[in-house]
N, C-alpha and C. Protein backbone atom coordinates (compact mmCIF):
# COMPACT_ATOMS: atom_id res chain seq x y z
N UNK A 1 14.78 -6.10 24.22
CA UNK A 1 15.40 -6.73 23.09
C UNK A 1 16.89 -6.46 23.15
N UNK A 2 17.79 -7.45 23.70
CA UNK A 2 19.17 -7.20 23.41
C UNK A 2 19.76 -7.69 22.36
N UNK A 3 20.58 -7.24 21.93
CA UNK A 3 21.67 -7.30 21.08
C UNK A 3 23.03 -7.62 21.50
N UNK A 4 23.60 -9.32 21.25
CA UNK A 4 24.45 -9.45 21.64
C UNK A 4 26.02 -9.35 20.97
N UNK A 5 26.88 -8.79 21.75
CA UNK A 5 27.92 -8.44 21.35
C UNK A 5 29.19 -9.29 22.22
N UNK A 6 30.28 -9.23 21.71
CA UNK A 6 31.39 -9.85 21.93
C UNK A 6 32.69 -9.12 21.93
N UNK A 7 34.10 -9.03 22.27
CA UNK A 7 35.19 -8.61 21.75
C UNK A 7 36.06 -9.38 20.72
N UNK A 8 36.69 -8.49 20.40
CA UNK A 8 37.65 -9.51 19.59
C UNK A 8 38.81 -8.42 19.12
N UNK A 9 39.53 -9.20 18.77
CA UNK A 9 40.79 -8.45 18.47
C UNK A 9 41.31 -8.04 17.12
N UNK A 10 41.02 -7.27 16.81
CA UNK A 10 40.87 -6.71 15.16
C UNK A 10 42.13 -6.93 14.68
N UNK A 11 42.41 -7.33 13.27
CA UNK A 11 43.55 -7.83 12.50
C UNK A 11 44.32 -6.35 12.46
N UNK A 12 44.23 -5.43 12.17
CA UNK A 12 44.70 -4.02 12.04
C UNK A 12 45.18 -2.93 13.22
N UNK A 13 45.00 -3.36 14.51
CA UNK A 13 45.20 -2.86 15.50
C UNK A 13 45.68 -3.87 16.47
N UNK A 14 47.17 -4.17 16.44
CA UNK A 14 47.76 -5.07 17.17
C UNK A 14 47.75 -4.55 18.54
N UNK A 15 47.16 -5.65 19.81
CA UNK A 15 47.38 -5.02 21.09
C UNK A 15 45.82 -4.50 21.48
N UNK A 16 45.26 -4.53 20.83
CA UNK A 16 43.53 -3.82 20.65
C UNK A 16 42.68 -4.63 20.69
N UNK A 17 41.61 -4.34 21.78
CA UNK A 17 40.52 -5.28 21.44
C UNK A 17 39.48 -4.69 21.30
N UNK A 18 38.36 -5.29 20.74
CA UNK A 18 37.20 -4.02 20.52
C UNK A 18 35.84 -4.95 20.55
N UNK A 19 35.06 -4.22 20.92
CA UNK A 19 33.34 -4.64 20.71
C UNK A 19 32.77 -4.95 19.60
N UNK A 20 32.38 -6.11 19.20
CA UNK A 20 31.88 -6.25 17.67
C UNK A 20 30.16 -7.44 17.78
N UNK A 21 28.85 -6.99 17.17
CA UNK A 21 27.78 -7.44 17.37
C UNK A 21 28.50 -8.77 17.04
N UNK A 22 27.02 -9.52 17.78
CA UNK A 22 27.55 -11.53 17.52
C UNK A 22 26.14 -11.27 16.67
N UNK A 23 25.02 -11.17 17.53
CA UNK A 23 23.45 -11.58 17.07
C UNK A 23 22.52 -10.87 17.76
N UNK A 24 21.25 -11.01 17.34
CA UNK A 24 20.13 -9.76 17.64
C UNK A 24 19.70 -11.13 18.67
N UNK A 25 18.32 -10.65 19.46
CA UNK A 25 17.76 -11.37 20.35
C UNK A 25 16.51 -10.79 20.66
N UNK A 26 15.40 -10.50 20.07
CA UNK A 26 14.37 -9.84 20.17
C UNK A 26 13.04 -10.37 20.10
N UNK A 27 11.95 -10.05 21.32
CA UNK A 27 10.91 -10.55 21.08
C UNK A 27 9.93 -9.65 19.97
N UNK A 28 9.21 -10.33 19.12
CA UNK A 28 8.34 -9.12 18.26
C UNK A 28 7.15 -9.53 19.31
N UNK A 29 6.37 -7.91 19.03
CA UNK A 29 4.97 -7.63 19.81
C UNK A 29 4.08 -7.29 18.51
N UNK A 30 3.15 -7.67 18.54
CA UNK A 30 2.32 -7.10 17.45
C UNK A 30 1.39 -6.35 18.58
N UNK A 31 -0.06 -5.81 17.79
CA UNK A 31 -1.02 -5.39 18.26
C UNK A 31 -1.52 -5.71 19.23
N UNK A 32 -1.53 -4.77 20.11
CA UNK A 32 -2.04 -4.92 21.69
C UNK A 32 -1.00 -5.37 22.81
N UNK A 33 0.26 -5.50 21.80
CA UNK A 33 1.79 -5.39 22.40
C UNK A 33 1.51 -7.14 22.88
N UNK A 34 1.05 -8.03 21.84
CA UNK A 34 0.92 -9.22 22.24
C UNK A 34 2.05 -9.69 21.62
N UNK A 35 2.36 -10.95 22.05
CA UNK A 35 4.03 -11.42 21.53
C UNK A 35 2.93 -12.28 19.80
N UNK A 36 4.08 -12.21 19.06
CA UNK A 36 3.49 -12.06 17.55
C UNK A 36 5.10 -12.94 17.03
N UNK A 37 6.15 -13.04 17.75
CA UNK A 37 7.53 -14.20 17.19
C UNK A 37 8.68 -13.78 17.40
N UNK A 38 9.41 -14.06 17.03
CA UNK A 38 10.82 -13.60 17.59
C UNK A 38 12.10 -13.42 16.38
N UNK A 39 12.92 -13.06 16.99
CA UNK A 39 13.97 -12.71 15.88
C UNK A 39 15.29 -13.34 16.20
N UNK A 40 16.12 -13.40 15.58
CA UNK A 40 17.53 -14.29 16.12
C UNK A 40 18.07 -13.97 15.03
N UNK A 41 19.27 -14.89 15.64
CA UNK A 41 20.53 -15.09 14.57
C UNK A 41 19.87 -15.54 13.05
N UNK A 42 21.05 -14.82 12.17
CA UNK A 42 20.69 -15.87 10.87
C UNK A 42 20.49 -14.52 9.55
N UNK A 43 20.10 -13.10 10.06
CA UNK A 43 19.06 -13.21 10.69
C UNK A 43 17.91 -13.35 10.27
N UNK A 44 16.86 -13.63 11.23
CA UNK A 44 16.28 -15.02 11.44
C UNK A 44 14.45 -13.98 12.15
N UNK A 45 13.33 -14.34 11.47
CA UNK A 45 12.04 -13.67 11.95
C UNK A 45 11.27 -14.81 11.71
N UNK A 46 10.87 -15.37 13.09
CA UNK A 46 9.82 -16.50 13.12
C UNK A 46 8.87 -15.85 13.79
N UNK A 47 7.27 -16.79 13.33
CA UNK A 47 6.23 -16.52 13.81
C UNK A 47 6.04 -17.90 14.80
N UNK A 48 5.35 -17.44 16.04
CA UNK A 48 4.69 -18.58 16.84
C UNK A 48 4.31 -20.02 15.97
N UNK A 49 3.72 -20.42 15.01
CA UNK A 49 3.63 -21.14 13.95
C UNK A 49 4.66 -21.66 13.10
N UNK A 50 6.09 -21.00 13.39
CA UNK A 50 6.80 -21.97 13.00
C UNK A 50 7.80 -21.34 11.54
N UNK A 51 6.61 -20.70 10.78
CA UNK A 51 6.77 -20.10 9.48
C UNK A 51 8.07 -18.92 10.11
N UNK A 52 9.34 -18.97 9.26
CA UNK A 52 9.97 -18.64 9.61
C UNK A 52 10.99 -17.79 8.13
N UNK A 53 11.23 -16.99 7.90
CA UNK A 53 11.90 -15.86 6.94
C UNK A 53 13.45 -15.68 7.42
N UNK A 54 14.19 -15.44 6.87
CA UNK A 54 15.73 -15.42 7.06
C UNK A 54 16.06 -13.61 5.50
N UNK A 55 16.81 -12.95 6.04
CA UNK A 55 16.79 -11.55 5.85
C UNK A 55 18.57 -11.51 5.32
N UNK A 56 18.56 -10.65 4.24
CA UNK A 56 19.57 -10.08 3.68
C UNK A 56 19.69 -8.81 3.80
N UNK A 57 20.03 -7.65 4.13
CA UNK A 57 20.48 -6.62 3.94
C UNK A 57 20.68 -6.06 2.93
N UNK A 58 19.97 -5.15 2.67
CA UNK A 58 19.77 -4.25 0.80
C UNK A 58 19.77 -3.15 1.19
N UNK A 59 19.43 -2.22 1.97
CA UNK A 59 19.69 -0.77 2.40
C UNK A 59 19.87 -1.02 3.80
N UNK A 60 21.08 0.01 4.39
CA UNK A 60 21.21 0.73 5.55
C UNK A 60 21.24 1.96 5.74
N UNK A 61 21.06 2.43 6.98
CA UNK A 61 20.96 4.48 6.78
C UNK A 61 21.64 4.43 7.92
N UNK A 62 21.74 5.22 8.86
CA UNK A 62 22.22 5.78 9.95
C UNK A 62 20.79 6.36 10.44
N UNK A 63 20.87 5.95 11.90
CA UNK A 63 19.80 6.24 12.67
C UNK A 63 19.38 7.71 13.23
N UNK A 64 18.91 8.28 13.04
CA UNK A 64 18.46 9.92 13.31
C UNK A 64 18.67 9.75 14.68
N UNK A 65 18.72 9.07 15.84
CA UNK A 65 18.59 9.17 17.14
C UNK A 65 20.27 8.45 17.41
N UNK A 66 20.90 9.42 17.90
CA UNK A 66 22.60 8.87 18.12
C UNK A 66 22.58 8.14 19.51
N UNK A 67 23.08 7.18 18.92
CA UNK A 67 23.50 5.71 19.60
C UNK A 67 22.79 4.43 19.42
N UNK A 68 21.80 5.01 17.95
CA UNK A 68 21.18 3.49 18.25
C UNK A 68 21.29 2.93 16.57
N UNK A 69 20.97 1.86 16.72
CA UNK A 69 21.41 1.03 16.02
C UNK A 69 21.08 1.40 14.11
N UNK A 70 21.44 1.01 13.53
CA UNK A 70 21.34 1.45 11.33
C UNK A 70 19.61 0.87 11.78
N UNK A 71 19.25 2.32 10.59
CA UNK A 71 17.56 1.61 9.94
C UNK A 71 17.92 0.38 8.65
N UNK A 72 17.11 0.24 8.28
CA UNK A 72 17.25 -1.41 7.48
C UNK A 72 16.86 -1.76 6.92
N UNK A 73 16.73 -2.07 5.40
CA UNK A 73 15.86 -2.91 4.61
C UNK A 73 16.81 -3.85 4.32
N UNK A 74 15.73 -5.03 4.23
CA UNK A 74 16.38 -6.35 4.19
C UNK A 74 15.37 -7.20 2.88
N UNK A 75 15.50 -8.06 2.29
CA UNK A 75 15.21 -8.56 1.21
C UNK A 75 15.24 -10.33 2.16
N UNK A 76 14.39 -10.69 2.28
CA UNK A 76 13.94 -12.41 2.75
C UNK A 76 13.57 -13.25 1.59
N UNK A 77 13.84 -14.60 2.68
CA UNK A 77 13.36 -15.63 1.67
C UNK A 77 12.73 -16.19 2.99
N UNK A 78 11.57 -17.78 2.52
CA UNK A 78 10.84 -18.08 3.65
C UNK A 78 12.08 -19.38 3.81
N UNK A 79 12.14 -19.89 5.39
CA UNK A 79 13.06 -20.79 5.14
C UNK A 79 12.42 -21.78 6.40
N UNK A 80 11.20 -21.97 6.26
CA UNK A 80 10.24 -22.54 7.07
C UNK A 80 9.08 -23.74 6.64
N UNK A 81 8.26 -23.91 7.61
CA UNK A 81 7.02 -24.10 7.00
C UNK A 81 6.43 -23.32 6.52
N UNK A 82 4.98 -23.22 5.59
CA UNK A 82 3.80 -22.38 5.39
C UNK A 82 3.51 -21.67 6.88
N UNK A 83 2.91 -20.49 6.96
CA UNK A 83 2.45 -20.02 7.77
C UNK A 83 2.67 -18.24 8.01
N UNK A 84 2.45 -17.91 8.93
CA UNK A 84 2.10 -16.78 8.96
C UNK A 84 3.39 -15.93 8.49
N UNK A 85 4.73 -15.85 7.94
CA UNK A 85 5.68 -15.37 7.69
C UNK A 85 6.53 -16.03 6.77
N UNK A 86 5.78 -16.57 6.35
CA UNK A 86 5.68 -17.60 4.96
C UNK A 86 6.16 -16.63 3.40
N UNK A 87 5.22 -15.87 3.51
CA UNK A 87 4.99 -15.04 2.37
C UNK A 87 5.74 -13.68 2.13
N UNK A 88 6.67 -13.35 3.35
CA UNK A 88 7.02 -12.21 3.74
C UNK A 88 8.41 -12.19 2.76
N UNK A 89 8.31 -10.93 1.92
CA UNK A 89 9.29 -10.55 1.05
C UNK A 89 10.69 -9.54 1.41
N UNK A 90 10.21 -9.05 2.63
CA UNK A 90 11.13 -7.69 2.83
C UNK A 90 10.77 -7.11 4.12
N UNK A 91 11.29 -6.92 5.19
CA UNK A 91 11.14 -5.90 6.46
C UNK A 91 12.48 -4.62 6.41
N UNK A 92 11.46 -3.87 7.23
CA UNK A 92 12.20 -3.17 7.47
C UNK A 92 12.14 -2.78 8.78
N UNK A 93 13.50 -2.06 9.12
CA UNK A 93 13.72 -1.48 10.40
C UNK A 93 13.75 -0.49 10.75
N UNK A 94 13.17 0.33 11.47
CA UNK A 94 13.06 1.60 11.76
C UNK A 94 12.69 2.00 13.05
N UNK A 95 12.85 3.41 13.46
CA UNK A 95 12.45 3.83 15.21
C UNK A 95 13.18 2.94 15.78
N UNK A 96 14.67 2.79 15.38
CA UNK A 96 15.60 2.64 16.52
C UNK A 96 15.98 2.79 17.69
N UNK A 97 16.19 2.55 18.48
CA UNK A 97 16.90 3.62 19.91
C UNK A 97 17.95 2.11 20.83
N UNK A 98 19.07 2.53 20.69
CA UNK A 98 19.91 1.81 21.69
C UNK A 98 20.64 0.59 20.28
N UNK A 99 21.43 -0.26 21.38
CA UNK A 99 21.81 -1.49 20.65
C UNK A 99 23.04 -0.94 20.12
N UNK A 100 23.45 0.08 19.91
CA UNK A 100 25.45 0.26 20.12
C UNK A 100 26.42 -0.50 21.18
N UNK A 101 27.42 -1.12 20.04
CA UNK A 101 27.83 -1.81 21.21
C UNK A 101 29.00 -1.06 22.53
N UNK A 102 28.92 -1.75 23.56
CA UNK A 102 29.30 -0.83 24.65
C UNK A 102 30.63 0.64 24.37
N UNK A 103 30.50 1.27 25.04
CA UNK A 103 31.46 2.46 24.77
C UNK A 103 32.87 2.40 26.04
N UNK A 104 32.50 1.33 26.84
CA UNK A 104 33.39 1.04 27.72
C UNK A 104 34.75 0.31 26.79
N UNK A 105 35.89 0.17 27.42
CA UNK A 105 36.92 -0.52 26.53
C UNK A 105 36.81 -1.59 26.78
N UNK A 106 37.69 -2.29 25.99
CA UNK A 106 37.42 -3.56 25.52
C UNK A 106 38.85 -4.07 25.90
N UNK A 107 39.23 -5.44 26.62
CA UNK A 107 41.01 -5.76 26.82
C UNK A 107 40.66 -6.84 26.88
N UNK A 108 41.62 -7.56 26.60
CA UNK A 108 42.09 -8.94 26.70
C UNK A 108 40.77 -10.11 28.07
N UNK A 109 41.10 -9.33 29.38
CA UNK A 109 40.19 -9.72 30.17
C UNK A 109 38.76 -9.68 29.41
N UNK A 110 38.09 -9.05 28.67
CA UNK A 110 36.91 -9.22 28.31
C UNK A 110 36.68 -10.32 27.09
N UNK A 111 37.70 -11.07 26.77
CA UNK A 111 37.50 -12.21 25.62
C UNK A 111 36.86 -13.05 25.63
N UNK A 112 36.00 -13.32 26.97
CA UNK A 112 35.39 -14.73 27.06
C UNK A 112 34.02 -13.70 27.31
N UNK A 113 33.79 -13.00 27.42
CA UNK A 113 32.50 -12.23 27.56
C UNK A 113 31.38 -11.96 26.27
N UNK A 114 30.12 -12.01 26.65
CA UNK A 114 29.09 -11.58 26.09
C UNK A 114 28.42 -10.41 26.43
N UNK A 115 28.45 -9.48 25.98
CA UNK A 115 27.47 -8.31 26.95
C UNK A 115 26.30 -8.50 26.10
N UNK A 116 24.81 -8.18 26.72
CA UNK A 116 23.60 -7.79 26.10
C UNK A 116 23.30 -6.90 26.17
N UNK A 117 22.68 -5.73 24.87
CA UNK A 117 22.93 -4.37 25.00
C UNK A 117 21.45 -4.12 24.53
N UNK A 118 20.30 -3.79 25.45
CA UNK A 118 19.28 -3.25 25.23
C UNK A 118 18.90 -2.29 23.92
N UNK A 119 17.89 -2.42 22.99
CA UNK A 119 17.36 -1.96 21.99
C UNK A 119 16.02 -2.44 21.71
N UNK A 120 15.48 -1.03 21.10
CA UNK A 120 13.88 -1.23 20.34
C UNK A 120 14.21 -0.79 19.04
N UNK A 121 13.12 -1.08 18.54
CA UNK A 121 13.04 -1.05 17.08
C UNK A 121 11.41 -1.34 16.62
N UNK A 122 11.26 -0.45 15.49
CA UNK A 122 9.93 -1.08 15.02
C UNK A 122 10.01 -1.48 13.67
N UNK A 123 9.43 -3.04 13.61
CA UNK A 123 9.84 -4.18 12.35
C UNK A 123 8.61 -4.64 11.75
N UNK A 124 9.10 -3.52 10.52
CA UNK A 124 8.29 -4.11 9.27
C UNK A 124 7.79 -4.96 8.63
N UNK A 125 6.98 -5.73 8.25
CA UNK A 125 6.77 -7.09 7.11
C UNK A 125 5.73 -6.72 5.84
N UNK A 126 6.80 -6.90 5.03
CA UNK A 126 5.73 -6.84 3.66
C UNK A 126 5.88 -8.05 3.15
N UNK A 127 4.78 -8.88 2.51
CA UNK A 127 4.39 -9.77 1.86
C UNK A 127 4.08 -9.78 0.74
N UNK A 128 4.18 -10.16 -0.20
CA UNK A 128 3.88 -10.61 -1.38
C UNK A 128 2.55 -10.10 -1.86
N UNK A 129 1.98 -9.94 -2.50
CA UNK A 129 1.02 -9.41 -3.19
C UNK A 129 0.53 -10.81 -3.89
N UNK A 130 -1.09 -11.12 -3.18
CA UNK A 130 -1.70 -12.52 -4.15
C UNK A 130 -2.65 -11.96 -4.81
């Protein structure tokens, strides 16, 4: 699961360029480590079916394991068809490891670049209560 990142040149540090995330890129595995949908920009948790949830950010923490990426609760809406992620109110993120963006520097030469920066994570779904 990479995490893609970009440079750019921060308004506050003239002469500076620095590493800043663009978008996530992750396959989800459910049970039996079978592929179960994917994640993207937006961001963005679809199921094979189509049913697809889009995520806000309501809590962050700092990750107990240094260098990897904030744990996460996020607050969704469905922004899909019906279906299997349809109903889903809130994930969360947790058991981080990786997905900091690079520690190498960042210059002018790297402006047209994308790096993909390896990360796991294990992602929550709670649903609605019928």
């Amino acid at each position: 699961m990479p995490l893609q990142t970009a440079p750019r040149w921060p308004k506050e540090t003239a002469g500076r360029f620095e590493w800043v995330f663009v978008a996530p890129e992750a396959e989800l595995l459910g049970a039996g480590l079978r592929p179960s949908g994917r994640h993207y920009a937006g961001p963005s948790w679809e199921a094979p079916d189509g049913s697809r949830v889009v995520g806000s950010v309501r809590e962050r923490a700092d990750a107990p394991v240094p260098g990897a990426i904030p744990l996460l609760l996020l607050a969704t809406r469905s922004a899909g068809p019906a279906g299997r992620f349809s109903d889903v109110v809130a994930i969360q993120r947790v058991n981080t490891h990786g997905g900091i963006v690079p520690d190498s520097a960042c210059a002018p030469v790297n402006a047209s670049q994308t790096v993909r920066v390896p990360y796991t994570a294990d992602y929550r779904l709670f649903a609605a209560a019928r």
